[in-house]
Protein backbone atom coordinates (compact mmCIF):
# COMPACT_ATOMS: atom_id res chain seq x y z
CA UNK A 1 38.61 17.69 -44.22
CA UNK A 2 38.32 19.48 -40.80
CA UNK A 3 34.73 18.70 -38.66
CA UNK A 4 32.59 21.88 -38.29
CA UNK A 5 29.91 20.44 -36.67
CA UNK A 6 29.31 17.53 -33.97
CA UNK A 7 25.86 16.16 -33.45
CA UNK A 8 25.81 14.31 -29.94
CA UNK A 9 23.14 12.01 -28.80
CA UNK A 10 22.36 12.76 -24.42
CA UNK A 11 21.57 9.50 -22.77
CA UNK A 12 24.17 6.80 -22.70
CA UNK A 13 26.46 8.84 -25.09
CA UNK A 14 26.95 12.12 -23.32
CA UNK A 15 26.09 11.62 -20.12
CA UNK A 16 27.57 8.53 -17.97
CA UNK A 17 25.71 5.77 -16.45
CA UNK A 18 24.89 8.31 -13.65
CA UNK A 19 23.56 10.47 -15.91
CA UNK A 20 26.27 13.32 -15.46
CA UNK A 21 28.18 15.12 -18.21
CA UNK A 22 32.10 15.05 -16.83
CA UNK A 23 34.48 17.69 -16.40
CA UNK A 24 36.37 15.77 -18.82
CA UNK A 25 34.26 15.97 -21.45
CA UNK A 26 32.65 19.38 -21.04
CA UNK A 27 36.37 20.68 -20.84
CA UNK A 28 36.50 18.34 -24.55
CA UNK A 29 33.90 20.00 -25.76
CA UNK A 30 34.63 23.47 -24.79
CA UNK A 31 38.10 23.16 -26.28
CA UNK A 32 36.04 22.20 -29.92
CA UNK A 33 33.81 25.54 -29.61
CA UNK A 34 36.46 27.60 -29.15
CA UNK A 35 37.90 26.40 -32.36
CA UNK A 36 34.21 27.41 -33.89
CA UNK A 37 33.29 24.12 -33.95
CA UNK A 38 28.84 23.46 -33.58
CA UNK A 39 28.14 21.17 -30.68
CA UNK A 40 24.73 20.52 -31.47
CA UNK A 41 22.88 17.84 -28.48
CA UNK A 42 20.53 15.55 -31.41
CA UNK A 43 18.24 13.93 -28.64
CA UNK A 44 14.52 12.61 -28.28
CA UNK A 45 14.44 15.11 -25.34
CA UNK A 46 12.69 18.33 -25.96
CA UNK A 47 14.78 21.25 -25.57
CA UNK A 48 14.58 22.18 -21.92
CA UNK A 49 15.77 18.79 -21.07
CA UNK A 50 18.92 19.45 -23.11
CA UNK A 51 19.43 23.30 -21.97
CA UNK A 52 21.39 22.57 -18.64
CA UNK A 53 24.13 20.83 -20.73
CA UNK A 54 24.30 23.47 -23.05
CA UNK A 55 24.86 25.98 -19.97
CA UNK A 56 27.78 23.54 -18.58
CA UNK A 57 29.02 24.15 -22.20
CA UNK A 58 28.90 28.17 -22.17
CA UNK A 59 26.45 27.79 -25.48
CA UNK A 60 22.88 28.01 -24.08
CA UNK A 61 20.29 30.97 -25.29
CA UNK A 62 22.13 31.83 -28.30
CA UNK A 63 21.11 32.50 -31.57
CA UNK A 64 24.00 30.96 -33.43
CA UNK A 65 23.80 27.45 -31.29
CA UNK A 66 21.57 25.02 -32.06
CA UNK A 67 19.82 21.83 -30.62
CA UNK A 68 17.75 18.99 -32.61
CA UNK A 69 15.05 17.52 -30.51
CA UNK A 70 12.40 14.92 -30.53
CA UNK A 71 14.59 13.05 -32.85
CA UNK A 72 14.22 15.48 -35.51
CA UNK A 73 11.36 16.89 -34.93
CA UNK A 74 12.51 20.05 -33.85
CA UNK A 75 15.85 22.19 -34.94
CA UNK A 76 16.01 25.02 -32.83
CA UNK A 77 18.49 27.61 -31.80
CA UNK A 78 19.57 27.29 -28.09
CA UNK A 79 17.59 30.52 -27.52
CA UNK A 80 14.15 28.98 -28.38
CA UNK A 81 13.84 29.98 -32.35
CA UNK A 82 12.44 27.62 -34.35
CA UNK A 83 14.35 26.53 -37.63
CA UNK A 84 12.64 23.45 -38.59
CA UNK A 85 9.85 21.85 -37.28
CA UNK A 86 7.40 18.74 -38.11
CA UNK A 87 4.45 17.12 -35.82
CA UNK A 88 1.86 14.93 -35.66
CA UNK A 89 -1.61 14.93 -35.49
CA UNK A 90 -3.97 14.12 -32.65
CA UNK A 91 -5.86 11.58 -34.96
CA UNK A 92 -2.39 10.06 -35.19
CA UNK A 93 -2.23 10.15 -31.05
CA UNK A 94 -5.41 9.11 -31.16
CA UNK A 95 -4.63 5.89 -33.08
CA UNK A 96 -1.76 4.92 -31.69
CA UNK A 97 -3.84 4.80 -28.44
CA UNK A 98 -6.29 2.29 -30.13
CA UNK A 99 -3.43 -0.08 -31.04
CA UNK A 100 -1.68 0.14 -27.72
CA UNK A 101 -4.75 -0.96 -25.87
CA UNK A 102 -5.35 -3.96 -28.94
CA UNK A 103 -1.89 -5.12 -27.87
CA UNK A 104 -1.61 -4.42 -24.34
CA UNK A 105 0.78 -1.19 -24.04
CA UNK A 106 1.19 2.08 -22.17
CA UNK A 107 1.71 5.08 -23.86
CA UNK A 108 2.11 8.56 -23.52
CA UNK A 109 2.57 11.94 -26.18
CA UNK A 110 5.01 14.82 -25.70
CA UNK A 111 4.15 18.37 -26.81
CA UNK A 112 6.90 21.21 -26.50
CA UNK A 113 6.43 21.66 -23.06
CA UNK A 114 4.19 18.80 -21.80
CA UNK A 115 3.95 15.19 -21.71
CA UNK A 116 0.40 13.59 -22.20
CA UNK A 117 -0.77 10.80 -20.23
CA UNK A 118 -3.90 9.13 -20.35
CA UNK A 119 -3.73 7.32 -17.10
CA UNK A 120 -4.75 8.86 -13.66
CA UNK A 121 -1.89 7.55 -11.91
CA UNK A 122 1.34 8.21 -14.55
CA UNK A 123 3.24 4.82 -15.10
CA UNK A 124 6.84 4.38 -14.28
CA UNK A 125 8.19 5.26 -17.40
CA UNK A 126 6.34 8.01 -17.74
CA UNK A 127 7.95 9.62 -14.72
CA UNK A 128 11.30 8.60 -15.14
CA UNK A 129 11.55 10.48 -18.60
CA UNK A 130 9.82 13.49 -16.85
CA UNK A 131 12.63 13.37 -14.33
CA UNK A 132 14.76 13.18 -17.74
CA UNK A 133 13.25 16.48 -19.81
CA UNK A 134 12.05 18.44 -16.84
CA UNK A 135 8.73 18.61 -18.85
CA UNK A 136 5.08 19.06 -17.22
CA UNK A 137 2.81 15.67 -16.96
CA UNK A 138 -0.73 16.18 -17.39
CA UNK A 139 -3.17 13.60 -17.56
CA UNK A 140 -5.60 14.16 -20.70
CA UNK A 141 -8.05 12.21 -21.35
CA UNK A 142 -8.80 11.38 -25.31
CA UNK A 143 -12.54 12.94 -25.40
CA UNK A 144 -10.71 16.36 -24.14
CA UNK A 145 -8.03 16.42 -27.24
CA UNK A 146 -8.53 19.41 -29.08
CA UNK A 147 -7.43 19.66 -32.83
CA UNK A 148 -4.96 22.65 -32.04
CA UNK A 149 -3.03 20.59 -29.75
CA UNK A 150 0.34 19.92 -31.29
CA UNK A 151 2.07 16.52 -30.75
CA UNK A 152 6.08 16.09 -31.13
CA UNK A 153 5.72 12.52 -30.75
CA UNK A 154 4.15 9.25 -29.45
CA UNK A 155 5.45 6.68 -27.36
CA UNK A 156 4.95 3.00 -25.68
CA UNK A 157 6.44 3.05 -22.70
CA UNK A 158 6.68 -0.38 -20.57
CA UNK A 159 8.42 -3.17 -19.19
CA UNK A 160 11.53 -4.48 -21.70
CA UNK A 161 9.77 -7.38 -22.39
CA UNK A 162 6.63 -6.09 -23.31
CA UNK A 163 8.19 -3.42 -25.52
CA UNK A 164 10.18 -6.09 -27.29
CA UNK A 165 7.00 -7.59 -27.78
CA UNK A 166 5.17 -5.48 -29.19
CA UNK A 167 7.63 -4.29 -31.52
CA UNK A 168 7.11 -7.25 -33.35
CA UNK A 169 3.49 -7.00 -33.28
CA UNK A 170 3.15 -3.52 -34.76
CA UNK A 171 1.12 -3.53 -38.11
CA UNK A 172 2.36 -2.78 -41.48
CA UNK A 173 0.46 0.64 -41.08
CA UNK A 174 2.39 1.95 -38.59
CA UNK A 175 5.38 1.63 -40.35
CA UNK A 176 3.16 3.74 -43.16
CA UNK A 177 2.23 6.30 -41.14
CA UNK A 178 5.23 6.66 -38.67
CA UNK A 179 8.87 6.50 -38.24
CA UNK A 180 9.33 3.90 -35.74
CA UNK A 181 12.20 4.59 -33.46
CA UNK A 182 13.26 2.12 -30.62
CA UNK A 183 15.23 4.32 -28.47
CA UNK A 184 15.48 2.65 -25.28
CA UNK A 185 14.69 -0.91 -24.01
CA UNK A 186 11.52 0.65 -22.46
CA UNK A 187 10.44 3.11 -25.44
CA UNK A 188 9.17 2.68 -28.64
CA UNK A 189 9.12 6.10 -30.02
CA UNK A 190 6.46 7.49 -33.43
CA UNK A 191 7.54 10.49 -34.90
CA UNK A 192 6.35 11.82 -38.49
CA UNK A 193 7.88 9.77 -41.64
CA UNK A 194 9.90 12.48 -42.45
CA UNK A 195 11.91 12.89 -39.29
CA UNK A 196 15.19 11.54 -38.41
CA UNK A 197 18.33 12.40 -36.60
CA UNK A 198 20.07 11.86 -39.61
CA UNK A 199 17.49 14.30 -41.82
CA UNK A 200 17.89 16.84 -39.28
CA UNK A 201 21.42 16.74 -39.07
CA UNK A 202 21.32 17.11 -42.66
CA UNK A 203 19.27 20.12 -42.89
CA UNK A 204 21.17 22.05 -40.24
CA UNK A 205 24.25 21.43 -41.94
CA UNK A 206 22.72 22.95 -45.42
CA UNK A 207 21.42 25.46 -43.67
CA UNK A 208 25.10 26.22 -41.84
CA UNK A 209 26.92 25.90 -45.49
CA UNK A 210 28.88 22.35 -43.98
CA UNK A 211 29.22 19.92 -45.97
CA UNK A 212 27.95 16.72 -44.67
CA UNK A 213 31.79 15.06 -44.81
CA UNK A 214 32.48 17.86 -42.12
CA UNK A 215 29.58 16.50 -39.63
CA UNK A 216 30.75 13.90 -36.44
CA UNK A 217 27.86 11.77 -35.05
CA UNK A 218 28.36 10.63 -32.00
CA UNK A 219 25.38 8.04 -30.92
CA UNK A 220 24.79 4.47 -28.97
CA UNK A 221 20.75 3.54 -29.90
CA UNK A 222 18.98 2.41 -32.55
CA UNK A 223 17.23 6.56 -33.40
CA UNK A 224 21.10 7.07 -33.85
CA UNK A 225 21.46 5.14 -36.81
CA UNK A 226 20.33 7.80 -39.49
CA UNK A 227 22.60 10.14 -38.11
CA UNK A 228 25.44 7.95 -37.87
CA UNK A 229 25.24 7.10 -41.68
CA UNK A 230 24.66 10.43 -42.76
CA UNK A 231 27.26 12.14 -41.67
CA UNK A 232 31.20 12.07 -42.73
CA UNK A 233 32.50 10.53 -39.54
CA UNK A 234 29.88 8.25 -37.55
CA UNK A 235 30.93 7.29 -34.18
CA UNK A 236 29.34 4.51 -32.27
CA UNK A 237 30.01 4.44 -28.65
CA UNK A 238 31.52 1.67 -26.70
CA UNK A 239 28.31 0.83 -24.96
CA UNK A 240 26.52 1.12 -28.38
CA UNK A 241 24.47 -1.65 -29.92
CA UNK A 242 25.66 -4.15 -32.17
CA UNK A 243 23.91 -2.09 -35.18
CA UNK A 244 25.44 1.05 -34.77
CA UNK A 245 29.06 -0.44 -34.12
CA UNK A 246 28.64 -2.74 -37.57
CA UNK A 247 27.77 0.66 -39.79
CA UNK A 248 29.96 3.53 -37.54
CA UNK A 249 33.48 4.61 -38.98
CA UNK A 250 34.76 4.36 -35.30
CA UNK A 251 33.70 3.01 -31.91
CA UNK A 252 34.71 5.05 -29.27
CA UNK A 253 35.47 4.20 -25.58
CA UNK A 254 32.19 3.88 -23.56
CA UNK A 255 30.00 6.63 -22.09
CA UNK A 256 32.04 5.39 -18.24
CA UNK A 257 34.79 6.34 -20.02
CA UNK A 258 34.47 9.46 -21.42
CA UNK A 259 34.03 7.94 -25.08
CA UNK A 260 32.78 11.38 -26.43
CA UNK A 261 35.63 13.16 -24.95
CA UNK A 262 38.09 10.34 -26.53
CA UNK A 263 36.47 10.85 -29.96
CA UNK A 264 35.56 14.70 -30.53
CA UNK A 265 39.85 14.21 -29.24
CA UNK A 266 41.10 12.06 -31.70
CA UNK A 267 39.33 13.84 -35.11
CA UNK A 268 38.80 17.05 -33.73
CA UNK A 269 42.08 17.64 -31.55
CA UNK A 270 44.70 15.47 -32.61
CA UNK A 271 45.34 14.04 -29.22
């Protein structure tokens, strides 16, 4: 069965180690849309930290493109409609704040456009994913929350050490509450329970008429893992953790090597 639709993770998966997408692969990739394949970027960036790949792919501001964000949050068109969308609270912010001070964390929350930081001065990490989504940081202070702000999703964001810490210090609750993503060595992320890559992947293929044995997932973290068991093919890239390459279909070459390029060639191009 030929794939319709190709759900890409950004960071270590379609971009290099420099953080570039290569000629290579956007040629790859354009070669797929032309054959009316979906290239749809499934990231924990919001959407204008995914748009400038979209442009280097001739598929940005269109209704009939899509892009999943905040890890499934969001399912948008690449023109800014929304087609699915679930948040948090800012009790649940508000919370999560509580515990990260009780076990010694730094955190921050991302709305569509913003990302929330309680501290004056913005930590590391904090900056480093700004650089990343091209988002606003604005430091809010809890008392000044108001009830209509709306909250994509939570995140510790420290030191490697301290977030593999705390990961195993989070209470049972959490898990409750939240689904608990570890997408980088330096993030912990908390979306709502519902959310996934692999649920929103899902519900934009319904919504698309593709069968789910027609969807590629291309990923190399642990919020990849829904999505790479959901759909028909799940590719793990070379650089991929151990996890992902034990449950994927296929391990690709590694994001230095064009390993999205080599897959979307080898199912979708016969090369």
């Amino acid at each position: 069965m030929s794939i319709k639709l190709v759900a890409i993770d950004v960071d270590a998966t379609l971009l290099n180690s420099r953080n570039e997408l290569t000629k290579h692969t956007i040629d790859t990739l354009k070669e797929a849309i032309a054959m009316g394949t979906k290239i749809v970027i499934t990231s924990g960036r919001p959407l204008p930290g995914t748009e400038p790949y979209y442009a280097k792919l001739g598929i940005d501001k269109k209704d009939d493109q899509y892009a999943i964000n905040y890890n499934g949050a969001t399912i948008r068109t690449t023109s800014g409609r929304m087609i699915s969308e679930a948040t948090l609270t800012i009790k649940d912010y508000k919370d999560i704040y509580s515990l990260a001070n009780k076990i010694g964390v730094k955190i921050q929350a991302e709305t569509a456009d913003c990302i929330y930081t309680p501290y004056l001065s913005a930590p590391k990490y904090t900056k480093y994913e700004q650089k990343l989504t091209n988002a606003k940081i604005r430091h809010v202070r809890m008392q000044d929350l108001k009830k209509s702000d709306v909250i994509a999703k939570i995140m510790f964001i420290d030191e490697p050490e301290i977030i593999s810490r705390v990961k195993k210090e989070l209470p049972a609750w959490v898990y409750d509450r939240f689904n608990v993503v570890p997408s980088s060595p330096v993030y912990i992320e908390f979306i709502d329970k519902k959310v996934s890559k692999g649920n929103a992947v899902r519900t934009l293929a319904e919504k698309l008429g593709i069968d789910i044995s027609q969807v590629m997932a291309i990923g190399d973290q642990g919020n990849d893992l829904s999505m790479i068991e959901a759909a028909g093919v799940g590719v793990a890239m070379g650089n991929g953790i151990d996890d992902l390459k034990s449950i994927a279909q296929f391990v690709t070459k590694s994001n230095d090597e064009d390993g999205v390029a080599y897959a979307v060639e080898k199912f979708l191009l016969n090369k």
